[in-house]
Protein backbone atom coordinates (compact mmCIF):
# COMPACT_ATOMS: atom_id res chain seq x y z
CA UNK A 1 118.88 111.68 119.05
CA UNK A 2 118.95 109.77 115.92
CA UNK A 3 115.46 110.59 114.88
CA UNK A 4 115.71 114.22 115.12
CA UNK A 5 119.35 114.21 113.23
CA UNK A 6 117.62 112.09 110.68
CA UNK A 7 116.46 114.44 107.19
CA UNK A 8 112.82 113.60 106.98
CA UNK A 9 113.75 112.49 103.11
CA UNK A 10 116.09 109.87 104.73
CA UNK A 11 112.66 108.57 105.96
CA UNK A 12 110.89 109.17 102.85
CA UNK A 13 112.92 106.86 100.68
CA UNK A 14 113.03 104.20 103.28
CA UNK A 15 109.71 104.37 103.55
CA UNK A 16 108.56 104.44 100.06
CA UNK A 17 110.59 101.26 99.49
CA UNK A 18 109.00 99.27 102.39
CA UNK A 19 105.75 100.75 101.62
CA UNK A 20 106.38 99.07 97.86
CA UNK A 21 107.43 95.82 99.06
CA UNK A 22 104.60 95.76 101.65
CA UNK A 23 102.00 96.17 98.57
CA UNK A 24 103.78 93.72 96.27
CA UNK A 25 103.98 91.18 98.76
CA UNK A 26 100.37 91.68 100.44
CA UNK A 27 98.96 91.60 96.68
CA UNK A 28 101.44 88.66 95.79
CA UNK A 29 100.27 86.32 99.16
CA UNK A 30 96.59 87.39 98.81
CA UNK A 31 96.03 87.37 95.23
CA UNK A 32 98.92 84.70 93.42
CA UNK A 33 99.08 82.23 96.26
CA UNK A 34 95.32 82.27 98.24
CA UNK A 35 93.01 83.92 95.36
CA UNK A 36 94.70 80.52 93.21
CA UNK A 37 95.04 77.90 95.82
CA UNK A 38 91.83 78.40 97.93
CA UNK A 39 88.66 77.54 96.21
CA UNK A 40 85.98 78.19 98.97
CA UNK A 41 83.38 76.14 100.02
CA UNK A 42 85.61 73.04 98.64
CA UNK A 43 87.96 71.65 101.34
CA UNK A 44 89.15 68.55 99.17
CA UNK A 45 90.49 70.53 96.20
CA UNK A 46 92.15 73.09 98.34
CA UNK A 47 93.93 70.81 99.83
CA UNK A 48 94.74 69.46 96.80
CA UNK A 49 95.92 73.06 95.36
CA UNK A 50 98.50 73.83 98.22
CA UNK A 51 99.49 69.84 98.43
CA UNK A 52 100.33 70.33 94.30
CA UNK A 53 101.96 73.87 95.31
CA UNK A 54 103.10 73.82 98.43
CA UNK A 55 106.36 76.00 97.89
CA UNK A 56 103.85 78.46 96.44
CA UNK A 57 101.91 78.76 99.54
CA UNK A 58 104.87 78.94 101.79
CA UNK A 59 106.49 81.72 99.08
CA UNK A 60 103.54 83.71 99.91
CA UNK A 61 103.28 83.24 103.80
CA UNK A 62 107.20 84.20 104.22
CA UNK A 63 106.63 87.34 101.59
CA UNK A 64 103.57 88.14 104.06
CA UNK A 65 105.76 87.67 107.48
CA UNK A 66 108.20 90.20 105.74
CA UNK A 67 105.79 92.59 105.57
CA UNK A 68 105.09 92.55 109.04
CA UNK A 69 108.57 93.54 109.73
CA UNK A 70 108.45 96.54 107.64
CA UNK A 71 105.46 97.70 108.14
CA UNK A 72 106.71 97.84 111.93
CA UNK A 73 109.36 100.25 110.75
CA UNK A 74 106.77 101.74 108.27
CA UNK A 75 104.39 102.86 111.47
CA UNK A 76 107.70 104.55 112.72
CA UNK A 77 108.09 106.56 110.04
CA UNK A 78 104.80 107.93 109.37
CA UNK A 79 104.55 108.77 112.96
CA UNK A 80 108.11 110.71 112.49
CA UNK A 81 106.81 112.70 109.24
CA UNK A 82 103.49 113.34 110.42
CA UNK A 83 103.58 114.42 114.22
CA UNK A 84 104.50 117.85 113.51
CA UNK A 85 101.12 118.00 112.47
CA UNK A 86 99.71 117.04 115.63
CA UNK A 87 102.15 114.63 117.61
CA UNK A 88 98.77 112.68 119.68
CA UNK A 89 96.71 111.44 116.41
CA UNK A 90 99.85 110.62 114.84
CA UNK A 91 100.89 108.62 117.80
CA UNK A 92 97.46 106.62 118.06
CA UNK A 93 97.06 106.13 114.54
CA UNK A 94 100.94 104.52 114.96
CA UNK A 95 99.54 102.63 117.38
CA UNK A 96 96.44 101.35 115.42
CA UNK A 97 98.93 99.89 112.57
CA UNK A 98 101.15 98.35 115.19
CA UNK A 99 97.88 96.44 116.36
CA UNK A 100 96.87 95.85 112.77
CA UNK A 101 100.02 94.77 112.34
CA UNK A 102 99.83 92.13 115.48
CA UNK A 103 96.37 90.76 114.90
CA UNK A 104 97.79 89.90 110.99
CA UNK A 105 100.98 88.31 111.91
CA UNK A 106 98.85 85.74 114.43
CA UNK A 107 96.46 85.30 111.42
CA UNK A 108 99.26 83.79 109.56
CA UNK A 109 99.86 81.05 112.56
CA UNK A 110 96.31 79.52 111.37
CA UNK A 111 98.73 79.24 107.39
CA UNK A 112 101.33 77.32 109.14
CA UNK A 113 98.62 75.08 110.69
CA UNK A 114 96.84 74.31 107.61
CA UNK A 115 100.52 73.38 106.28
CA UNK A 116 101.01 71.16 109.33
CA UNK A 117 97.93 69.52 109.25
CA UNK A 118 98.25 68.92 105.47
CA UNK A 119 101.84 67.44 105.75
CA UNK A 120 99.89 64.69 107.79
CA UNK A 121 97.77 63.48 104.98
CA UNK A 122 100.38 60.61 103.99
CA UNK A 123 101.45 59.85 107.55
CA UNK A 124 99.75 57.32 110.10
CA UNK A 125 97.13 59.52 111.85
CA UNK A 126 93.84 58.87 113.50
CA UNK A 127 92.58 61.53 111.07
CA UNK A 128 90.85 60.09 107.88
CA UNK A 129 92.48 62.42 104.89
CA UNK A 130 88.94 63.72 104.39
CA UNK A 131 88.88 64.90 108.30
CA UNK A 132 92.76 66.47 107.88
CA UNK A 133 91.64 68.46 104.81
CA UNK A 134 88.48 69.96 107.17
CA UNK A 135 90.77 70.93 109.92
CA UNK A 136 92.90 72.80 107.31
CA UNK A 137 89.85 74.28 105.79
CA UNK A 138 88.86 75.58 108.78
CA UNK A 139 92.27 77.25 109.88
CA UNK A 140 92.31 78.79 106.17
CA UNK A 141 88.79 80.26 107.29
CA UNK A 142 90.26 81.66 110.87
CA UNK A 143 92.90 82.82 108.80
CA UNK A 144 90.35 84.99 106.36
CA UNK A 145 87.96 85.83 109.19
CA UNK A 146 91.46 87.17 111.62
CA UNK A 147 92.48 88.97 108.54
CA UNK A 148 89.06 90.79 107.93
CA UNK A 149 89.02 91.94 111.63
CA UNK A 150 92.49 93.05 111.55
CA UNK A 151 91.26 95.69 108.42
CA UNK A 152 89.03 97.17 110.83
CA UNK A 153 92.47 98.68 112.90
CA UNK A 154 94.51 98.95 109.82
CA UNK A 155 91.05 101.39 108.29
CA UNK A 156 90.94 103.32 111.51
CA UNK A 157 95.36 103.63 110.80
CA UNK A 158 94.19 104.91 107.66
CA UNK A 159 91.76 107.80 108.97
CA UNK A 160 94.00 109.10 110.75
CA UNK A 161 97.11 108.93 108.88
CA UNK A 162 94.88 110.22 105.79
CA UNK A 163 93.93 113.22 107.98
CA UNK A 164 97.42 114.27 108.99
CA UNK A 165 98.66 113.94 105.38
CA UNK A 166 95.73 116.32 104.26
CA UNK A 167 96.11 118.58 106.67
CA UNK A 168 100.06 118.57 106.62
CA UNK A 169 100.82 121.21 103.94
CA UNK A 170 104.17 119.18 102.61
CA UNK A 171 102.13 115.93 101.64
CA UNK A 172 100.12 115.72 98.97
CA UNK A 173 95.80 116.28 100.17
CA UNK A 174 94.64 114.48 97.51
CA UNK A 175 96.31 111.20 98.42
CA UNK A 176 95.24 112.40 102.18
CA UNK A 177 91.57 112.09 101.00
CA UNK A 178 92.00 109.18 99.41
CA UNK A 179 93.27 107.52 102.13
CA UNK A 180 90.56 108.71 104.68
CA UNK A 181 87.83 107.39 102.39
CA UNK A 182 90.16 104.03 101.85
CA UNK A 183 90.22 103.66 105.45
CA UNK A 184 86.51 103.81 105.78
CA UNK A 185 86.22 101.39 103.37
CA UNK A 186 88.33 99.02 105.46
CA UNK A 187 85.99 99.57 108.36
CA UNK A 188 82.87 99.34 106.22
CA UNK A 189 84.16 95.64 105.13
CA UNK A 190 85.53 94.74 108.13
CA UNK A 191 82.34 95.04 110.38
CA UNK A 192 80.28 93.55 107.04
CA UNK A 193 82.56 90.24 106.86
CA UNK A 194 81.77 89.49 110.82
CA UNK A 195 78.24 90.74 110.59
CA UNK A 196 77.26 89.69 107.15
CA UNK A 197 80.08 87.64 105.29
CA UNK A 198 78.39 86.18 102.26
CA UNK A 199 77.40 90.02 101.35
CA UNK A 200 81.01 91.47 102.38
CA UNK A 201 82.50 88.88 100.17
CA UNK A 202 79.83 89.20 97.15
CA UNK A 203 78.95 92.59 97.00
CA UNK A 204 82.19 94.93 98.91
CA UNK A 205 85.23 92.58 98.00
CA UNK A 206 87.14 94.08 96.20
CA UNK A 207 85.51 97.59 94.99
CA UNK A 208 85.09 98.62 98.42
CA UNK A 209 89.23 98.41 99.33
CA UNK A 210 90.11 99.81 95.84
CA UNK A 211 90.44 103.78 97.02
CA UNK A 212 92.59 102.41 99.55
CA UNK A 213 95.02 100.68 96.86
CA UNK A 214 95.29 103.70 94.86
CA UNK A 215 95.88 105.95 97.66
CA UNK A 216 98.47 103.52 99.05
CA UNK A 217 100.35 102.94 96.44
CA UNK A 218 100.31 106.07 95.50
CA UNK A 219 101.70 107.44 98.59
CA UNK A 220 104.16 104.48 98.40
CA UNK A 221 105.88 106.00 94.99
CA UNK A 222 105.40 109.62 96.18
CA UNK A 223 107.39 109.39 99.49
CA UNK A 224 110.11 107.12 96.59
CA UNK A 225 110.06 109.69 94.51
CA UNK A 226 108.93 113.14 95.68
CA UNK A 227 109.24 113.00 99.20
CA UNK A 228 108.21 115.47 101.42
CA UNK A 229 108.58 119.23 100.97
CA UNK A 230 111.00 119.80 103.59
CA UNK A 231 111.21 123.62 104.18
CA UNK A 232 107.27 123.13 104.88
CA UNK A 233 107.93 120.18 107.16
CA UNK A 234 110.82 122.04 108.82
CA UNK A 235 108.28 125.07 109.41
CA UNK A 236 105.85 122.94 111.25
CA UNK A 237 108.16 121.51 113.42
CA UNK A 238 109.16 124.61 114.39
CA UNK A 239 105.67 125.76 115.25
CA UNK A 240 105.06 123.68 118.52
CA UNK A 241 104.80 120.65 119.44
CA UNK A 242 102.21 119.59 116.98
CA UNK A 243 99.28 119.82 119.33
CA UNK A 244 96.64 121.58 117.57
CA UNK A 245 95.18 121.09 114.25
């Protein structure tokens, strides 16, 4: 099998590099192109925004659909490095960002639909322009909303994954803790942006996701850079099966 021929650096490297791009992008498409383009609670002007910068706004949605696609490969990968440490939580928390990952790239339909409705402004249409720059108001706020449930899966990715790395032995535990207490803080905002999203988005966005960033990123540049310590990796896969902790 390919997998098992594979050196676990191989999969390091690779996925340090997605892992990169996946945090450039994501910070690109959420912080360049929405954080400048969508002024909330104003429909008119951000319609006016992504009108006035429309290859901006589609810049960011095709950097964000890229990430999709490597963060499928990224789940892979993790699960591969991390399932001699137990082989089940690795699998489910490979599963989690594979649903994170699904629930996000739908979220981005509700993108193209704001472009679509927008790109009817100047055209006959039953819509008044006032009425078309609602509608694409609105799919912008599906789009937040699906985004802020899809952090819920993508914290509980991060538990787990977090876990594994601290317990590993030939990852780093520090970066292990910070992601557990990242992924918590996913959860934490996800639940408060359905339950209570005036709060989530004054008092939790962004301090709340920070840990997360730093432990991201800096598991990004360590699996570039370091990689794993592969005489310890190569002496817990031959342990077991990774079934106990």
């Amino acid at each position: 099998m390919l997998v098992e021929k594979t050196s676990p650096q191989t999969y390091t490297r690779i996925g340090g590099i997605l892992y990169l791009f996946i945090i450039v992008a994501a910070g690109f498409g959420e912080i360049f192109v929405r954080g400048s383009l969508i002024v909330w609670g104003d429909p008119a002007t951000t319609a006016a925004n992504i009108q006035g910068s429309e290859t901006l706004f589609r810049l960011g949605l095709a950097g964000e659909m890229l990430t999709v696609v490597c963060d499928i490969s990224l789940a892979m990968i993790l699960y591969v490095l991390l399932k001699p440490v137990h082989r089940n939580l690795a699998l489910v928390a490979a599963f989690f960002r594979l649903s994170f990952i699904s629930i996000y790239g739908v979220t981005k339909l509700f993108e193209i639909a704001a472009l679509v409705v927008l790109g009817r402004a100047g055209s006959q249409t039953v819509f008044e322009p006032g009425q078309l720059h609602e509608l694409a108001y609105m799919s912008l706020q599906v789009h937040s909303l699906g985004y802020g449930v899809s952090l819920l899966l993508f914290g509980c990715c991060c538990i787990l994954f977090g876990h594994l790395i601290h317990r590993s032995g030939y990852l780093p535990k520090t970066i292990g803790i910070l992601l557990v207490i990242g992924g918590w803080g996913y959860v934490v905002f996800s639940l408060a942006q359905i339950l209570a999203p005036a709060f989530a988005g004054k008092y939790l966005f962004p301090w709340i996701i920070l840990p997360a960033f730093f432990a991201e990123l800096g598991l990004a540049l360590w699996l570039l850079i370091k990689g794993v310590d592969v005489q310890k990796w190569e002496e817990r896969v031959l342990k077991g099966d990774g079934s106990s902790l």
